[in-house]
N, C-alpha and C. Protein backbone atom coordinates (compact mmCIF):
# COMPACT_ATOMS: atom_id res chain seq x y z
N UNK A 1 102.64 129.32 93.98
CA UNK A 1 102.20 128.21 93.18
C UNK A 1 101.74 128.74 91.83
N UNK A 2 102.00 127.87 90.95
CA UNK A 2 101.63 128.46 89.66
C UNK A 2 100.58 127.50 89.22
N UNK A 3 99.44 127.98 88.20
CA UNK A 3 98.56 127.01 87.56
C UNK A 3 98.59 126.97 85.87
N UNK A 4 98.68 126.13 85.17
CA UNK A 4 99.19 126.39 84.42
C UNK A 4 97.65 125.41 83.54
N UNK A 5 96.79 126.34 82.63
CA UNK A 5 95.42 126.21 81.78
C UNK A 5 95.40 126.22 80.76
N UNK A 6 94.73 125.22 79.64
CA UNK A 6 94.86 125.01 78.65
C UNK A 6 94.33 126.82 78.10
N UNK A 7 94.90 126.51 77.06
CA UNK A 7 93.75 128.18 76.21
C UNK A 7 92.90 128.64 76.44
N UNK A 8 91.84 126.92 75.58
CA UNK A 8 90.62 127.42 75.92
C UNK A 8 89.91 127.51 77.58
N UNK A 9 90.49 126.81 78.64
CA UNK A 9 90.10 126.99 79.75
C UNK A 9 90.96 128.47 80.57
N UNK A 10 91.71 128.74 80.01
CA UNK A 10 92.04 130.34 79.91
C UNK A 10 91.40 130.93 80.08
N UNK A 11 90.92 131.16 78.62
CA UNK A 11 90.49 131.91 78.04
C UNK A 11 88.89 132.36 78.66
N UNK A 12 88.16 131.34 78.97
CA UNK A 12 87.07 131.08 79.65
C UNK A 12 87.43 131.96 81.47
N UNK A 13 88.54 131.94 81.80
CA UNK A 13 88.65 132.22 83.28
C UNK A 13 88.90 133.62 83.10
N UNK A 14 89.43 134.21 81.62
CA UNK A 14 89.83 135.66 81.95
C UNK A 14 88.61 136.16 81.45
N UNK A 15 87.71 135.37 80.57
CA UNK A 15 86.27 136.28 80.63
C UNK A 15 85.41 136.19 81.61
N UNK A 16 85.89 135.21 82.43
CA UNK A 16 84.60 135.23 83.89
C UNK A 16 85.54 136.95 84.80
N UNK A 17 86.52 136.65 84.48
CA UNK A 17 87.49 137.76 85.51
C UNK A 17 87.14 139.14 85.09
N UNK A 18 87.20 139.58 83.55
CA UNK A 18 86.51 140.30 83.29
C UNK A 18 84.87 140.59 83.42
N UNK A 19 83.97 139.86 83.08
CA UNK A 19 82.52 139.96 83.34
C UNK A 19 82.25 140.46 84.97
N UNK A 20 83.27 139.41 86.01
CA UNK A 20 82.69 139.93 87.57
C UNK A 20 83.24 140.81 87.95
N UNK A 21 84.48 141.26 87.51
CA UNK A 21 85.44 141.98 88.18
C UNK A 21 86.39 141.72 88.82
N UNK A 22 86.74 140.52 88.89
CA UNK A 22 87.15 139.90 90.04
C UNK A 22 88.88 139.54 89.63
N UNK A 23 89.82 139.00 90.51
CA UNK A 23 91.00 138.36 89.73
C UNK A 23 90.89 137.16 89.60
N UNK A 24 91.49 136.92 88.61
CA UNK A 24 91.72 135.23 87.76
C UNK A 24 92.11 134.59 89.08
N UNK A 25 93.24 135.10 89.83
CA UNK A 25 93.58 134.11 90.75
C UNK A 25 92.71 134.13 92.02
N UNK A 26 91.79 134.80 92.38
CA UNK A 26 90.90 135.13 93.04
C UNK A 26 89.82 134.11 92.68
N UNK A 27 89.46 134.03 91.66
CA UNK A 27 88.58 132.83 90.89
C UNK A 27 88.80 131.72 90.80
N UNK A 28 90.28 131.39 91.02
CA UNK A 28 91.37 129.74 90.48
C UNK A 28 90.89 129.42 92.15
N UNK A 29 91.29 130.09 93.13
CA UNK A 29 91.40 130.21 94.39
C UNK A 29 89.93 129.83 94.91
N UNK A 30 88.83 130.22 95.33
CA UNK A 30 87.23 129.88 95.20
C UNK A 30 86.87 128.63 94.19
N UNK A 31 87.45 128.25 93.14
CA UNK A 31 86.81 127.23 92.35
C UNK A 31 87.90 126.13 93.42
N UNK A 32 88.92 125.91 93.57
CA UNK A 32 89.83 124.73 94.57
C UNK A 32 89.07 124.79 95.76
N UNK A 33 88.49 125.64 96.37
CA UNK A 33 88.51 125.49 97.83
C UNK A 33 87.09 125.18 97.64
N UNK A 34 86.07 125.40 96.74
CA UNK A 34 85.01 125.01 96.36
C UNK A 34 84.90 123.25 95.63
N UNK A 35 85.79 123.10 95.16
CA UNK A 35 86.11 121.59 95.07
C UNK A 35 86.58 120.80 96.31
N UNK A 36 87.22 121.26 96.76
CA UNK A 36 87.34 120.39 97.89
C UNK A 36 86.54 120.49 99.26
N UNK A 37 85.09 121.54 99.15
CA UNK A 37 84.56 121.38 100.49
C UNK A 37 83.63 120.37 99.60
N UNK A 38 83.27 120.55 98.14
CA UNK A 38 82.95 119.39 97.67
C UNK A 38 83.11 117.79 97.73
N UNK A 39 84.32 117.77 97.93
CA UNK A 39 85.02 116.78 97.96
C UNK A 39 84.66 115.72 99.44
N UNK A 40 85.01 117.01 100.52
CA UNK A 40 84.91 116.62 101.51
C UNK A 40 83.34 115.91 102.01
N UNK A 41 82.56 116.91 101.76
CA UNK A 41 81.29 116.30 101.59
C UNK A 41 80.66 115.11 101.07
N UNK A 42 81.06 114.87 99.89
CA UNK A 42 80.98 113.53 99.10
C UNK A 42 81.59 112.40 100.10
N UNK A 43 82.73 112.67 100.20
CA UNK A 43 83.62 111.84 101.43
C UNK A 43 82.78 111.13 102.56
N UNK A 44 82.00 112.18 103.33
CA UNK A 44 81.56 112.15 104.45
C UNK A 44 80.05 111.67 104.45
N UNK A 45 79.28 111.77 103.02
CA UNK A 45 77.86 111.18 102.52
C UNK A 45 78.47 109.65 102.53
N UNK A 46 79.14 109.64 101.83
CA UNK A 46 79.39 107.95 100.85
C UNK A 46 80.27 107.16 102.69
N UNK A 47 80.81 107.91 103.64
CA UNK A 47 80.94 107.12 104.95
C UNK A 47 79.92 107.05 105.85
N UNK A 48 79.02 107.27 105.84
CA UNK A 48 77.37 107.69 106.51
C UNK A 48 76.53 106.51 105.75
N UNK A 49 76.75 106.52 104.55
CA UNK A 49 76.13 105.39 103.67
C UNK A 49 76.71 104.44 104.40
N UNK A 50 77.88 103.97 103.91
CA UNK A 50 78.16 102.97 104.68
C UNK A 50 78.30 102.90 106.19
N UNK A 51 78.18 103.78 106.91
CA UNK A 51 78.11 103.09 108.54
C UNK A 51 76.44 102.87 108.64
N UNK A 52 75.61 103.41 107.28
CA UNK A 52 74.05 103.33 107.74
C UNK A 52 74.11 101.39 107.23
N UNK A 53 74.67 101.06 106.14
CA UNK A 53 74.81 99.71 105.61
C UNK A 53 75.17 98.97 106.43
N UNK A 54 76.35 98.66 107.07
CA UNK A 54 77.27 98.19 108.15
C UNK A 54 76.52 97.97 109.53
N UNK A 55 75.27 99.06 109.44
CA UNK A 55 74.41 99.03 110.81
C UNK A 55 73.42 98.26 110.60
N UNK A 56 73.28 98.16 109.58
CA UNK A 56 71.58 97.52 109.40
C UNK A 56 70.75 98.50 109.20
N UNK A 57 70.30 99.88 109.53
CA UNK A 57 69.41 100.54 109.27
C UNK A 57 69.45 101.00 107.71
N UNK A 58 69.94 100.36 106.98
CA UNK A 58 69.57 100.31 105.51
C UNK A 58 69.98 99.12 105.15
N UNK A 59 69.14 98.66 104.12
CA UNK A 59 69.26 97.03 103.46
C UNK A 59 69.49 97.35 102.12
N UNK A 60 70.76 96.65 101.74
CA UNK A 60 70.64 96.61 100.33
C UNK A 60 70.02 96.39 99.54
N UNK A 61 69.86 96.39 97.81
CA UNK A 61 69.04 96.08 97.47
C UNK A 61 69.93 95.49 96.01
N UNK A 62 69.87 94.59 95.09
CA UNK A 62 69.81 94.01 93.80
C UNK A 62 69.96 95.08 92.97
N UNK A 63 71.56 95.42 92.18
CA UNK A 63 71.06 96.16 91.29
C UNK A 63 70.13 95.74 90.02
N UNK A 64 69.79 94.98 89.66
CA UNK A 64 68.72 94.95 88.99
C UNK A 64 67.28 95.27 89.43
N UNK A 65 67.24 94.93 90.51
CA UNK A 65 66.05 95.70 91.25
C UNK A 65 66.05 96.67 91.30
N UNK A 66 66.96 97.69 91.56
CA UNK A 66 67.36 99.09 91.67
C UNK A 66 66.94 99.78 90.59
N UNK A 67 67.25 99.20 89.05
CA UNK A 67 67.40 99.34 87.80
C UNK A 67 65.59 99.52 87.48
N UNK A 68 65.23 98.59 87.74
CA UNK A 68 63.71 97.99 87.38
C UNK A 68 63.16 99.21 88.02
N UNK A 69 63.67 99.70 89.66
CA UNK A 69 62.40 101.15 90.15
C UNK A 69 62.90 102.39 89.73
N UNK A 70 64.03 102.40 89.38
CA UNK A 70 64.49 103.58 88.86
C UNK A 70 63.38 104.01 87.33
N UNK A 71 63.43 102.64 86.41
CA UNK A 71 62.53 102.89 85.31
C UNK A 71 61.06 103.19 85.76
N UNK A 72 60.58 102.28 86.60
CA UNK A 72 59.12 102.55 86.82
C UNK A 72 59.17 104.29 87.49
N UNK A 73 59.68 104.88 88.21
CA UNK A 73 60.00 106.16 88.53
C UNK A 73 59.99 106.82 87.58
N UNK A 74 60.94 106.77 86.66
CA UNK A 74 61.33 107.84 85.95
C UNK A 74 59.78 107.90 84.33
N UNK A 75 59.72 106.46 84.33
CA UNK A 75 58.11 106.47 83.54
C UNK A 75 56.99 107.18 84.30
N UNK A 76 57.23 107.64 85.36
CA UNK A 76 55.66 107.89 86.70
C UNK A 76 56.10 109.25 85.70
N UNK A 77 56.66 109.74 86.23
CA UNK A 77 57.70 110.94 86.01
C UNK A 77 56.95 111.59 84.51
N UNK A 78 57.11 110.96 83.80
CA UNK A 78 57.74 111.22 82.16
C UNK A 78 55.86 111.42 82.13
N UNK A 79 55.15 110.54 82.43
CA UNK A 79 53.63 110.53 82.22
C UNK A 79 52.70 111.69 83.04
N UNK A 80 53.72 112.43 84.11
CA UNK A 80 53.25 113.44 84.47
C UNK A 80 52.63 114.96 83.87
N UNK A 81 51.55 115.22 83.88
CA UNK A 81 51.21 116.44 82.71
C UNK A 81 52.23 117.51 83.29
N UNK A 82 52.66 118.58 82.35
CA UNK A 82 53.30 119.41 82.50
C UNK A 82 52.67 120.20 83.57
């Protein structure tokens, strides 16, 4: 299989290859299989969500409501001393 990278994303993979030591395709290879246990995961959260929805043991909620605690949160947050 061939992969075929813009320049600048090249260019970026043969200085990570150089910096670790490692091969470019050794790196192409770990970043795919690292996307897709990603992938898979996401997959398997967002079907858990919904069989928790579908069950009842979570209740939806209004996104505007959602919206409204997200702000009061993120203000708790922001007013916190360093």
């Amino acid at each position: 299989m061939e992969v075929h990278l813009n320049p600048d994303l090249q260019a970026k993979l043969d200085q990570l290859a150089l910096d670790t030591g490692r091969a470019t395709g050794e790196l192409v290879e770990d970043a795919v299989a690292g996307y897709f246990a990603e992938l898979q995961q996401t997959g398997e959260m967002l079907n858990n969500r919904y069989d928790d929805l579908k069950s009842g043991r979570v209740k939806p909620i209004d996104g505007e409501e959602a919206l409204v605690r997200l702000k009061v949160k993120t203000e708790a947050q922001r007013r916190r001393p360093a």
